[in-house]
C-alpha atoms as a PDB file:
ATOM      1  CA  UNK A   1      48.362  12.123-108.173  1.00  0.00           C
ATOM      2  CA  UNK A   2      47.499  10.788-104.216  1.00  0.00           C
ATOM      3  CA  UNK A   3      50.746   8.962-102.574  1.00  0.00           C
ATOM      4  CA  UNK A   4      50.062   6.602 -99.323  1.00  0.00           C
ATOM      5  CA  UNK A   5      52.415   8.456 -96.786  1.00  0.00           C
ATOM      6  CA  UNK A   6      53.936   5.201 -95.189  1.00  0.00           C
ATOM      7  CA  UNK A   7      57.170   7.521 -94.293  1.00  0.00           C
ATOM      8  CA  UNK A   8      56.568   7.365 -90.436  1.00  0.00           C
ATOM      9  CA  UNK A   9      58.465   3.738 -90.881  1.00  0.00           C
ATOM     10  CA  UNK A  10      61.152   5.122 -93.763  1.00  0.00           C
ATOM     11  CA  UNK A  11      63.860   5.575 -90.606  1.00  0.00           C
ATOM     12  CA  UNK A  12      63.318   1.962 -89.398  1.00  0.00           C
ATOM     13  CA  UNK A  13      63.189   0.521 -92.686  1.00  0.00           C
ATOM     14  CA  UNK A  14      66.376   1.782 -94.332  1.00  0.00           C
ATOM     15  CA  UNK A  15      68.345   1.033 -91.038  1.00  0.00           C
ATOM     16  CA  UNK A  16      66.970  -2.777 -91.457  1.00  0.00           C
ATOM     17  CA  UNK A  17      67.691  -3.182 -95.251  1.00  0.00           C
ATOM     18  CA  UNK A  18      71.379  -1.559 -94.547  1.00  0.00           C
ATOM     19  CA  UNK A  19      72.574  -3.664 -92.072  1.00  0.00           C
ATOM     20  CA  UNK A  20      71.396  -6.964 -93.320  1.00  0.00           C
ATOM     21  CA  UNK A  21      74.707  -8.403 -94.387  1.00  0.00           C
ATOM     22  CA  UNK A  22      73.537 -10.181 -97.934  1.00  0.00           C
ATOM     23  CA  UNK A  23      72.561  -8.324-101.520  1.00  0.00           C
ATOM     24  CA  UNK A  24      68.976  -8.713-102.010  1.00  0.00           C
ATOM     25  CA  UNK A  25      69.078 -11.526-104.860  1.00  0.00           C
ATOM     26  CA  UNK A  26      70.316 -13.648-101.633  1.00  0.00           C
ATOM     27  CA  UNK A  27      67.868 -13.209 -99.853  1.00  0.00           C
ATOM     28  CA  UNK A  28      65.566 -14.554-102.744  1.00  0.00           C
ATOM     29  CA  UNK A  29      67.288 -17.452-103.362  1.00  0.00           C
ATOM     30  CA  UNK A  30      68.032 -18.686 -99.866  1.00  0.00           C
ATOM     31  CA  UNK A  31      64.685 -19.018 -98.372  1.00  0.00           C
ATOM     32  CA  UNK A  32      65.375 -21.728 -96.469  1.00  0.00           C
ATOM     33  CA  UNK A  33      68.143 -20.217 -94.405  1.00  0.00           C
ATOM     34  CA  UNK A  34      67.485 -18.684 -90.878  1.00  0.00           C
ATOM     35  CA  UNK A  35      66.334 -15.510 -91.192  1.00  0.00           C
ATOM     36  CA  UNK A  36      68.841 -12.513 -89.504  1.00  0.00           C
ATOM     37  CA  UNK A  37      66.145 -10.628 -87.669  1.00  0.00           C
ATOM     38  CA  UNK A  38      64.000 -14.273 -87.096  1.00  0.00           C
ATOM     39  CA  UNK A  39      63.970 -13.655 -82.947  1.00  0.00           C
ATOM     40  CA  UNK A  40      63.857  -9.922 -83.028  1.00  0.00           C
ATOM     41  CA  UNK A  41      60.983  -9.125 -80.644  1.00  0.00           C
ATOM     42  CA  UNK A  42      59.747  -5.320 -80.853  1.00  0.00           C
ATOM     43  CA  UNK A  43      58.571  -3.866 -77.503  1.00  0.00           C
ATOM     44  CA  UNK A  44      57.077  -0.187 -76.743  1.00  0.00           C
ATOM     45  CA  UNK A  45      59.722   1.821 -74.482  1.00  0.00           C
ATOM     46  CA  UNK A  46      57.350   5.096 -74.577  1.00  0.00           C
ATOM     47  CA  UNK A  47      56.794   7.513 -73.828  1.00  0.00           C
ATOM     48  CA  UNK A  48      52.742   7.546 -74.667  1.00  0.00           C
ATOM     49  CA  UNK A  49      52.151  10.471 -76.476  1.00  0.00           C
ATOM     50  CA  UNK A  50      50.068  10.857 -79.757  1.00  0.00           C
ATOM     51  CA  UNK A  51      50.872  11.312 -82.842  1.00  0.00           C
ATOM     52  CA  UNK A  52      53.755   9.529 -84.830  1.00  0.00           C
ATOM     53  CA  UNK A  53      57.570   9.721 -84.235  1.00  0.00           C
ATOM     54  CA  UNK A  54      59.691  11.529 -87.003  1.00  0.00           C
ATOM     55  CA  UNK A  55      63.577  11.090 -85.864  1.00  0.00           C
ATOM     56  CA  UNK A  56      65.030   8.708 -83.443  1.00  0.00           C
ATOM     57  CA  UNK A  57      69.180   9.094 -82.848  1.00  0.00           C
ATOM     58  CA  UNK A  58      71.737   7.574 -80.405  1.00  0.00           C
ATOM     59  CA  UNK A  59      74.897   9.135 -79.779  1.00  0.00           C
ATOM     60  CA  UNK A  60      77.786   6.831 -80.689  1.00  0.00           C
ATOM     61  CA  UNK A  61      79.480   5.014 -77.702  1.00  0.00           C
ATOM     62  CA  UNK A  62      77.010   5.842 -75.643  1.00  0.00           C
ATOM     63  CA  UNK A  63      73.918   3.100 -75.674  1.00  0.00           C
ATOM     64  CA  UNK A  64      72.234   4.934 -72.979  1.00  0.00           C
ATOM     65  CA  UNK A  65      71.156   8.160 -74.567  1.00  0.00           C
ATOM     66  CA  UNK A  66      68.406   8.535 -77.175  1.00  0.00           C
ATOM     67  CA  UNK A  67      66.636  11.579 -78.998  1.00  0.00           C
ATOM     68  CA  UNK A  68      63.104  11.328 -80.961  1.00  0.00           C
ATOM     69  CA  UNK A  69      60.927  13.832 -82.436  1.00  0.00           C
ATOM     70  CA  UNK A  70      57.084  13.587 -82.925  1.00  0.00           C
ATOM     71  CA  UNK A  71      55.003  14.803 -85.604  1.00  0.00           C
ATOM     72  CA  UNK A  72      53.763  16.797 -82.736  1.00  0.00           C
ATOM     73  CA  UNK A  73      54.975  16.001 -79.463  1.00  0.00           C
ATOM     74  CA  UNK A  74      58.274  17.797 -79.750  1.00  0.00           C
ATOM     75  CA  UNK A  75      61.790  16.464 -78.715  1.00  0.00           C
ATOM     76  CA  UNK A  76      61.833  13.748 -76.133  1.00  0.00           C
ATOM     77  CA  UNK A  77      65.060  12.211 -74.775  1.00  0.00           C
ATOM     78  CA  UNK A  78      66.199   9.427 -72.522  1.00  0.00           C
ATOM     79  CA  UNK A  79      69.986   9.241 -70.580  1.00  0.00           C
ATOM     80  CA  UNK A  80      69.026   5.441 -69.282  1.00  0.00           C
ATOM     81  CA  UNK A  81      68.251   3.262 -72.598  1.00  0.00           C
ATOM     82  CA  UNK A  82      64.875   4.409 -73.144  1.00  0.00           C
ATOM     83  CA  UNK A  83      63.587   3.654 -69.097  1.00  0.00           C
ATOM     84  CA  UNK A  84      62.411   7.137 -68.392  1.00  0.00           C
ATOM     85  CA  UNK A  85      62.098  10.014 -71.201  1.00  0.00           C
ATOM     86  CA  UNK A  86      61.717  13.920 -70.596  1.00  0.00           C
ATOM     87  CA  UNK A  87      60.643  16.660 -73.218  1.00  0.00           C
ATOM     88  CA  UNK A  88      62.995  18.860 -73.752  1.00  0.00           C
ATOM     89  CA  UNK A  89      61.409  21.382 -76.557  1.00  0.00           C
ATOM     90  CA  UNK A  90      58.348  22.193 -74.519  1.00  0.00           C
ATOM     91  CA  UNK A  91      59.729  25.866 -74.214  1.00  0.00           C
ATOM     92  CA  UNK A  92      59.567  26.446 -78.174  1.00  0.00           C
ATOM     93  CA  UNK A  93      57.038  27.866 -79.972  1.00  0.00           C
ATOM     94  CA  UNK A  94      56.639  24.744 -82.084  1.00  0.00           C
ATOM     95  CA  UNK A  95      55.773  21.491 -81.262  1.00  0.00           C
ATOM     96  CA  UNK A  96      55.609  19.650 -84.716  1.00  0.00           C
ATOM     97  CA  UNK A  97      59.004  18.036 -85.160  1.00  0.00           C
ATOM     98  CA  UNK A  98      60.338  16.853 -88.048  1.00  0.00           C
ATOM     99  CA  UNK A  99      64.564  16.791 -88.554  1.00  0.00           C
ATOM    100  CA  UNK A 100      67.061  16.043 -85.825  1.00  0.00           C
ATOM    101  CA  UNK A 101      70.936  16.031 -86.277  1.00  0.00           C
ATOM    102  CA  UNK A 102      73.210  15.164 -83.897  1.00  0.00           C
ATOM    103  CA  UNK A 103      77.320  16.208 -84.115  1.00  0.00           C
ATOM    104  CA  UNK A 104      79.251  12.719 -83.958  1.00  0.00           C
ATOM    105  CA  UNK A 105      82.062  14.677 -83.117  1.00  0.00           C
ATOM    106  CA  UNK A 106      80.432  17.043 -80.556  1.00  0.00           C
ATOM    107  CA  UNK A 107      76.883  14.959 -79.444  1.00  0.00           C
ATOM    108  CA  UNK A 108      76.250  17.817 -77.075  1.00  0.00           C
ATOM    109  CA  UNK A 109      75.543  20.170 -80.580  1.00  0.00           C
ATOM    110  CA  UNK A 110      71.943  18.956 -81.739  1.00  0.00           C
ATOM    111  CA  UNK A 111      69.645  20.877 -84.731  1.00  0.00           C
ATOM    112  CA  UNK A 112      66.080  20.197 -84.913  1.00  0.00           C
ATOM    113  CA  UNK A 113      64.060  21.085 -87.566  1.00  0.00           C
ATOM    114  CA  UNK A 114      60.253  22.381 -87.127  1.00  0.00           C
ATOM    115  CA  UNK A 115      57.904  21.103 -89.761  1.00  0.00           C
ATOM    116  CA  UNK A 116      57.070  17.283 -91.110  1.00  0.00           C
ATOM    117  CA  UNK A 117      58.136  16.849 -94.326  1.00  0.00           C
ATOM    118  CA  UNK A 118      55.838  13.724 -94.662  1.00  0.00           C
ATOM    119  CA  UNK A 119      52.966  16.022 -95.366  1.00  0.00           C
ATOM    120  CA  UNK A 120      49.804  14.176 -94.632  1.00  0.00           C
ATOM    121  CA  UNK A 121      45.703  15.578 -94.140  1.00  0.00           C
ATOM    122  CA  UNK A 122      46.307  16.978 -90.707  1.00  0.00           C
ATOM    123  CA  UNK A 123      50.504  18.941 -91.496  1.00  0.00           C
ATOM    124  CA  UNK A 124      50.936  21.882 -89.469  1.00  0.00           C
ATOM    125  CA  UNK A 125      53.637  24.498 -90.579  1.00  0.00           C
ATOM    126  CA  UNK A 126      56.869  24.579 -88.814  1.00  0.00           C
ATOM    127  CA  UNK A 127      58.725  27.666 -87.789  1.00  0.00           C
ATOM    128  CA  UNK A 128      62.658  27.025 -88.513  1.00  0.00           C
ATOM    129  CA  UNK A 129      66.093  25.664 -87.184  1.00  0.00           C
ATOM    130  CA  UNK A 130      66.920  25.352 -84.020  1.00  0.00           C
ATOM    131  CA  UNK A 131      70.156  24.257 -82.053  1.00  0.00           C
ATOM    132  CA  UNK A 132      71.406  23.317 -78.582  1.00  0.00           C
ATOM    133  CA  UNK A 133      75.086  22.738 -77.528  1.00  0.00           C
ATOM    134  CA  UNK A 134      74.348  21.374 -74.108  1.00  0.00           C
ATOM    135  CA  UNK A 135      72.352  18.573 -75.401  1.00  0.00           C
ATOM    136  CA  UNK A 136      68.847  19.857 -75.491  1.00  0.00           C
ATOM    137  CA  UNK A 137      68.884  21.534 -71.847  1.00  0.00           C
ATOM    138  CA  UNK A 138      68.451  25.005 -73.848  1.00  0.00           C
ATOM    139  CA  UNK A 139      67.807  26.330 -77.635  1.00  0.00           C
ATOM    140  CA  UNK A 140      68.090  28.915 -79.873  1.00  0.00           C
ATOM    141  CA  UNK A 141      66.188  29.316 -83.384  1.00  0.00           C
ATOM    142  CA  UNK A 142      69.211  30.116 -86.072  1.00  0.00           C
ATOM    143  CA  UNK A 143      67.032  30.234 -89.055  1.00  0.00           C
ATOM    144  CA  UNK A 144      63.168  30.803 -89.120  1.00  0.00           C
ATOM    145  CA  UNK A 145      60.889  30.491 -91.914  1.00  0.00           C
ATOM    146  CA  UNK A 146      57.482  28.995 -92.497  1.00  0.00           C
ATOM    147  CA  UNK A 147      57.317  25.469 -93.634  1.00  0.00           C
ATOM    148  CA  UNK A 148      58.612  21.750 -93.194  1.00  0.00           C
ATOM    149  CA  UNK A 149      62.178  20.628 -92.991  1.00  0.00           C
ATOM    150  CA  UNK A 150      63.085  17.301 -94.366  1.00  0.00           C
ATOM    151  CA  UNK A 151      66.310  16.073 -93.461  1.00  0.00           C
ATOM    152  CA  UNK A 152      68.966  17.839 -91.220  1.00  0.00           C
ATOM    153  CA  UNK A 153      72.919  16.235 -91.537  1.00  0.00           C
ATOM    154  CA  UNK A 154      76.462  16.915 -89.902  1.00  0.00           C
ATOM    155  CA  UNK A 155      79.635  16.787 -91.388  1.00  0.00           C
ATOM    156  CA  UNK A 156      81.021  13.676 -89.451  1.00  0.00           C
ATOM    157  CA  UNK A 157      84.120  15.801 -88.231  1.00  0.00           C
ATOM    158  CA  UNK A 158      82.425  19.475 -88.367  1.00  0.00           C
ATOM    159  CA  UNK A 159      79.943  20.117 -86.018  1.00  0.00           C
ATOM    160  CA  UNK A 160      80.027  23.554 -87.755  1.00  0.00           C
ATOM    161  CA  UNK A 161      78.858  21.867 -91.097  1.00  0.00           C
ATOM    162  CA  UNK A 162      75.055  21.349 -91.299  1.00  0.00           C
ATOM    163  CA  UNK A 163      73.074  20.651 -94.323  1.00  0.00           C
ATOM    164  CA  UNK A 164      69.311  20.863 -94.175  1.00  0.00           C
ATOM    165  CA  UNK A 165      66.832  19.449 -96.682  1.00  0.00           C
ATOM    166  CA  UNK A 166      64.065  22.133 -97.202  1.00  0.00           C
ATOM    167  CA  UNK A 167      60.745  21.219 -98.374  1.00  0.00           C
ATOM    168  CA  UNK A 168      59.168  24.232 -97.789  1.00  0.00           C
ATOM    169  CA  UNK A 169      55.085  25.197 -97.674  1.00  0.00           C
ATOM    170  CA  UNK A 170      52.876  21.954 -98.133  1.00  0.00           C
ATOM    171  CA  UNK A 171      50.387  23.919 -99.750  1.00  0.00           C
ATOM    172  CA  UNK A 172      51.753  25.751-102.534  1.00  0.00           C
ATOM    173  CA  UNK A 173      54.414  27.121-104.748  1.00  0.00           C
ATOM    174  CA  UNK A 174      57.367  28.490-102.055  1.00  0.00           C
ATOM    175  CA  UNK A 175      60.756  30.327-102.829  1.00  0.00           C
ATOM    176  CA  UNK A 176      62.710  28.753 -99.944  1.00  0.00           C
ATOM    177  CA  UNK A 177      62.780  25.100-101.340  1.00  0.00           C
ATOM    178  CA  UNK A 178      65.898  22.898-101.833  1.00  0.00           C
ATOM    179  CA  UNK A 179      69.029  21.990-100.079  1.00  0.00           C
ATOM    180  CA  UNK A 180      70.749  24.405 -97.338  1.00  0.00           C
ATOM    181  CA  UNK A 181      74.366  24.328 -96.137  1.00  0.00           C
ATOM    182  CA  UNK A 182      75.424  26.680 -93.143  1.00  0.00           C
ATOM    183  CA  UNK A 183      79.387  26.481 -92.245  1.00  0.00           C
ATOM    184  CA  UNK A 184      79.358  28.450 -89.332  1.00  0.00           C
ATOM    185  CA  UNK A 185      76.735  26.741 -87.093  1.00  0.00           C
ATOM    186  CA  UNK A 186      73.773  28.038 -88.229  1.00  0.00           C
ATOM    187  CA  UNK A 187      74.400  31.613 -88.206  1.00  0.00           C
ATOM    188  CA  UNK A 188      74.256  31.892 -91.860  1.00  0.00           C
ATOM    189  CA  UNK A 189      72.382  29.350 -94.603  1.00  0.00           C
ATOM    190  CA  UNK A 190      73.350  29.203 -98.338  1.00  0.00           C
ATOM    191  CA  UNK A 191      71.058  27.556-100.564  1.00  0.00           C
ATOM    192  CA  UNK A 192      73.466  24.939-102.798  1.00  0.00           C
ATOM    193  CA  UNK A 193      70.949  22.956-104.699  1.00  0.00           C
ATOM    194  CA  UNK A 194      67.399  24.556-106.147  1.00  0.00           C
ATOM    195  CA  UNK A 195      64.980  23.270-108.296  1.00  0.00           C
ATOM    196  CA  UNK A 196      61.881  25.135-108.663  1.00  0.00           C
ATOM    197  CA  UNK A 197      59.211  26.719-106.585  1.00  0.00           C
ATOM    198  CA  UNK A 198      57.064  23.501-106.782  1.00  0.00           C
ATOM    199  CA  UNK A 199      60.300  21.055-105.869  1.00  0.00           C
ATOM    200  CA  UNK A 200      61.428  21.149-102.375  1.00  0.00           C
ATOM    201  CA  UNK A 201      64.542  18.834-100.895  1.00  0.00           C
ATOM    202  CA  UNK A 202      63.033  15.663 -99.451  1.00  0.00           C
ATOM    203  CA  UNK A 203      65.843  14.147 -97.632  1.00  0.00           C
ATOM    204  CA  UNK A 204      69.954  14.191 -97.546  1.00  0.00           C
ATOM    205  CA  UNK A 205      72.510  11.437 -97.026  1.00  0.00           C
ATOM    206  CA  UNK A 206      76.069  12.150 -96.489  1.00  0.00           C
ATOM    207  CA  UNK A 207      79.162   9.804 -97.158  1.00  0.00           C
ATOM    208  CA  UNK A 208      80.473   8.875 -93.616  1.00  0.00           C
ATOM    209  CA  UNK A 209      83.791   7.831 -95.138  1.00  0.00           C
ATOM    210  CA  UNK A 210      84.285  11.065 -97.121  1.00  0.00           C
ATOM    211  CA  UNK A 211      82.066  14.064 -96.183  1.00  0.00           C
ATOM    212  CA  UNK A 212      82.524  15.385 -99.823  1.00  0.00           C
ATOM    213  CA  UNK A 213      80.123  12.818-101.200  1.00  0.00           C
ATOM    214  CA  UNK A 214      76.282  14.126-100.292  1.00  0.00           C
ATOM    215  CA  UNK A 215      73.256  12.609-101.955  1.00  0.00           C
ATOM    216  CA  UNK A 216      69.920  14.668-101.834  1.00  0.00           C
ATOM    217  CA  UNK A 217      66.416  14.294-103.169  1.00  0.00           C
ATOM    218  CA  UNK A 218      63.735  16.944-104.322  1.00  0.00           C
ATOM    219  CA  UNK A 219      60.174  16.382-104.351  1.00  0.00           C
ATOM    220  CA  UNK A 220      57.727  18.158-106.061  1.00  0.00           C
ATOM    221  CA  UNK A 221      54.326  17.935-104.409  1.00  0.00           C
ATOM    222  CA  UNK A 222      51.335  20.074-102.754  1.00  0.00           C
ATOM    223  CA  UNK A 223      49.069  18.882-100.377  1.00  0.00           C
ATOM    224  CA  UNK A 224      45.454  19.800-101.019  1.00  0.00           C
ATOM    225  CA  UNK A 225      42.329  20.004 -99.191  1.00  0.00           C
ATOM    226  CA  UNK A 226      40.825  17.091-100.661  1.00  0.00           C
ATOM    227  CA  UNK A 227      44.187  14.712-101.682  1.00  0.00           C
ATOM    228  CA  UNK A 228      47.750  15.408-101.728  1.00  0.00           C
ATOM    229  CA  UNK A 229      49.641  15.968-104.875  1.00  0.00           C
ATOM    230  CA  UNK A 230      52.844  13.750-104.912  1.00  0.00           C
ATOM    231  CA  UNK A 231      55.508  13.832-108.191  1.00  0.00           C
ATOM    232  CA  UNK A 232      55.919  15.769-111.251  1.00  0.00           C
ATOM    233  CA  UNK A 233      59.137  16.526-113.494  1.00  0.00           C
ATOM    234  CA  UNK A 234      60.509  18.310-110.213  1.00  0.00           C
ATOM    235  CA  UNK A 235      61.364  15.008-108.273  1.00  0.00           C
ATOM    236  CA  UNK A 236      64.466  13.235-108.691  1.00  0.00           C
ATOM    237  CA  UNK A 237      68.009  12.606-107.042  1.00  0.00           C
ATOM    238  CA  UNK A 238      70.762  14.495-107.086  1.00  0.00           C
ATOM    239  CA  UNK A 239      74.831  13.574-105.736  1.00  0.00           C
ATOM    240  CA  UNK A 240      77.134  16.066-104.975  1.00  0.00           C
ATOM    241  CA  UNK A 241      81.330  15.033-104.415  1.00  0.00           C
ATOM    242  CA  UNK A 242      82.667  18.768-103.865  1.00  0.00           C
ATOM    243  CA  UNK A 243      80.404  19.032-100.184  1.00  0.00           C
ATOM    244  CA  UNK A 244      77.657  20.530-102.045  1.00  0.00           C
ATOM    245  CA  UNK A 245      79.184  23.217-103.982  1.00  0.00           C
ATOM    246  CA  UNK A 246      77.420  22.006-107.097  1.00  0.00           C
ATOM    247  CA  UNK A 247      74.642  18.799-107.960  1.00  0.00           C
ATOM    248  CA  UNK A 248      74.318  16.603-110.257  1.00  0.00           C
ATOM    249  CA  UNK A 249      71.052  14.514-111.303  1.00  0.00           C
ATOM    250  CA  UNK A 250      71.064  11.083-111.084  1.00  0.00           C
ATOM    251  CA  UNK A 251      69.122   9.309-113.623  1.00  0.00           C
ATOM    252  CA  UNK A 252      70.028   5.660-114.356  1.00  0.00           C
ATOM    253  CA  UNK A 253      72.035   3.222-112.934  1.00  0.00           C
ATOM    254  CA  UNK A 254      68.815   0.915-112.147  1.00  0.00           C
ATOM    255  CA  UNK A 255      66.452   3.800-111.352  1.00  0.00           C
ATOM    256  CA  UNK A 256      62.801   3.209-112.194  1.00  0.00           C
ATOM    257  CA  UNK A 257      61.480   5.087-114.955  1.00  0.00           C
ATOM    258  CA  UNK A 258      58.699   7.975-115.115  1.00  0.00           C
ATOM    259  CA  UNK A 259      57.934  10.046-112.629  1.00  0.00           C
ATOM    260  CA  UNK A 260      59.028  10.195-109.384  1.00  0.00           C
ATOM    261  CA  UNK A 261      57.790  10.848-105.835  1.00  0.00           C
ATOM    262  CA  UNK A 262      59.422  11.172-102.853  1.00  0.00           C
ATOM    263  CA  UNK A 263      62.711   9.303-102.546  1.00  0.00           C
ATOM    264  CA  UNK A 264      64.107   8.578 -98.999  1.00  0.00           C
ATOM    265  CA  UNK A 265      68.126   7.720 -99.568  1.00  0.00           C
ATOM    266  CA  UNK A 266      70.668   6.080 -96.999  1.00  0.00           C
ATOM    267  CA  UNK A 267      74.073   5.473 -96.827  1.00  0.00           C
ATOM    268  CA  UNK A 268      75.689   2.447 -94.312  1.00  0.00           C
ATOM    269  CA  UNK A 269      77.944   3.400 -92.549  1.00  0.00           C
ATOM    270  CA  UNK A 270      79.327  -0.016 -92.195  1.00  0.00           C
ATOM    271  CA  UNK A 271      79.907  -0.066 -95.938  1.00  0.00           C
ATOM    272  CA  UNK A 272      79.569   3.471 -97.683  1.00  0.00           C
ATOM    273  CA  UNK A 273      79.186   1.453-101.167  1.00  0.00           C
ATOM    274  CA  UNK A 274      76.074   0.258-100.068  1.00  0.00           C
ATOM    275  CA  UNK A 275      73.125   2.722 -99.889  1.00  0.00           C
ATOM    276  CA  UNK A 276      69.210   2.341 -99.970  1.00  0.00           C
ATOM    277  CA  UNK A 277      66.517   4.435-101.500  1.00  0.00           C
ATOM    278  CA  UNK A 278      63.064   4.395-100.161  1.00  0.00           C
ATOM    279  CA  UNK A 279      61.280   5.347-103.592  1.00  0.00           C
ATOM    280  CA  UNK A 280      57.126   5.568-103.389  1.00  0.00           C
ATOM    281  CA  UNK A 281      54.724   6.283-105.826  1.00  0.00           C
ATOM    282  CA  UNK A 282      53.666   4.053-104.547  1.00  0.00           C
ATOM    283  CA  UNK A 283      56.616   2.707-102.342  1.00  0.00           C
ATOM    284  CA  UNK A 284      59.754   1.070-103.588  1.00  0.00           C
ATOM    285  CA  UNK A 285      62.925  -0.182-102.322  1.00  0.00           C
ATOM    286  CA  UNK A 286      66.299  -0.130-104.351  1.00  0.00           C
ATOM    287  CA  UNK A 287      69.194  -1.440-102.847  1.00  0.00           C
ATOM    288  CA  UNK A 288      72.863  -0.277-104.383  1.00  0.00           C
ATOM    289  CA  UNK A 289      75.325  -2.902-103.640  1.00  0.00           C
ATOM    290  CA  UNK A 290      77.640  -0.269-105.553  1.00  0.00           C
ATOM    291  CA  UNK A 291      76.868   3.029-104.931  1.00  0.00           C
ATOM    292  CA  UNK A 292      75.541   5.415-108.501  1.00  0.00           C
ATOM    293  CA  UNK A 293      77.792   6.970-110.515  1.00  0.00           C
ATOM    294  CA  UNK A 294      77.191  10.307-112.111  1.00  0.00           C
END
């Protein structure tokens, strides 16, 4: 079971499909309108560096500042709209980036997560997650382990409240898989939402408009020396409404059938009955006008 790892684009894509202001039947029966994003012109604002960015982030009411990760450049951030950009995670023993969370209601609180969870021929293991509160100027690790982090979210009003979505080791069976919550920033993880050894947690969406409502995905897969092993009975999508005290799968509702992959999910914050899931094996995209219901 080989799956195309077109994730490097999954953060782009689901901000595109949520914003567009039209269900997706519209947009098949109106092809003769102007399109929304017709004059959008895409230039590079750097900085060179290899490999592929992971996580891009702005802090709200501030257009100016703007944090990405690399697969394996580290943490890079800008304070004048992308003009100039400085590494700040050089100091860390781990350069391959894959989560970053910013605290809407504290933007100087940032967690990073070592590790890309879109496991390709050339994933190195990450080493944990770490956190600044002066806005990347210094770090500490507050949980280390060996493997890839998915998906790192804040409660909206809780900078305190962090969930991380735990893939664990690319290349075999690993006990710390699944979802994470830590209510005391960082010091302490608990492990809300397990599926097996084989399964880890993918990515994590919260409900902007009521932090009680988390959506989360586990994906079971290995990658290989010769191919990468991608779905199995251990995938699927899970919601949680009590702020992750307990899961509960999500199976229908317009969800393809047979087996799954990895699932990328999204919730607009313009509209939190509106989400997007990014579902490959190959690659698929769902749009829920309404959002699932257990």
């Amino acid at each position: 079971m080989c799956e195309s790892p077109l994730f490097a684009w999954r953060t782009i894509a689901l901000a595109l499909i949520l914003s567009m202001p039209f269900s997706l039947p519209a947009m098949a029966n109106h092809d003769d309108k102007p399109k929304p994003f017709g004059e959008l012109e895409y230039r590079s604002v750097g900085p060179a560096i290899g490999g592929r960015v992971t996580r891009v982030t702005g802090v709200a009411g501030d257009p100016l500042t703007w944090y990405f990760t690399a697969a394996q450049g580290g943490v890079w951030k800008s304070s004048n709209g992308g003009q100039a950009w400085e590494p700040i995670f050089d100091s860390q023993d781990n350069a391959n980036i894959g989560s970053l969370a910013l605290a809407a209601s504290e933007p100087s609180i940032l967690y990073v997560g070592a590790g890309e969870a879109n496991i390709r021929g050339n994933v190195a293991q990450g080493t944990g997650i770490y956190k600044s509160t002066d806005a990347g100027k210094h770090w500490r690790k507050v949980w280390a382990t060996s493997g890839q982090i998915g998906t790192m979210i804040v409660h909206p009003r809780d900078p305190d409240m962090v969930y991380a979505a735990v893939l664990g080791s690319p290349f075999g069976a690993s006990k710390e898989r699944g979802v994470y919550r830590s209510q005391d920033g960082g010091s302490t993880w608990q492990r809300v939402l397990f599926k097996d050894e084989l399964s880890g947690a993918a990515d994590i969406a919260i409900d902007p408009t009521n932090p009680n409502i988390l959506f989360a995905s586990l994906w079971q897969t290995k990658r290989e020396p010769w191919h990468l092993r991608s779905g199995g009975p251990g995938s699927g999508l899970y919601r949680s409404l009590d702020g992750g005290n307990s899961w509960q799968p999500i199976t229908e509702h317009g969800l393809p059938s047979g087996e799954l992959g990895k699932i990328g999910v999204a919730v607009a914050p313009s509209n939190s009955k509106r989400m997007a899931l990014l579902k490959t094996k190959w690659v698929k995209m769902l749009l829920f006008v309404d959002k699932p219901t257990i």
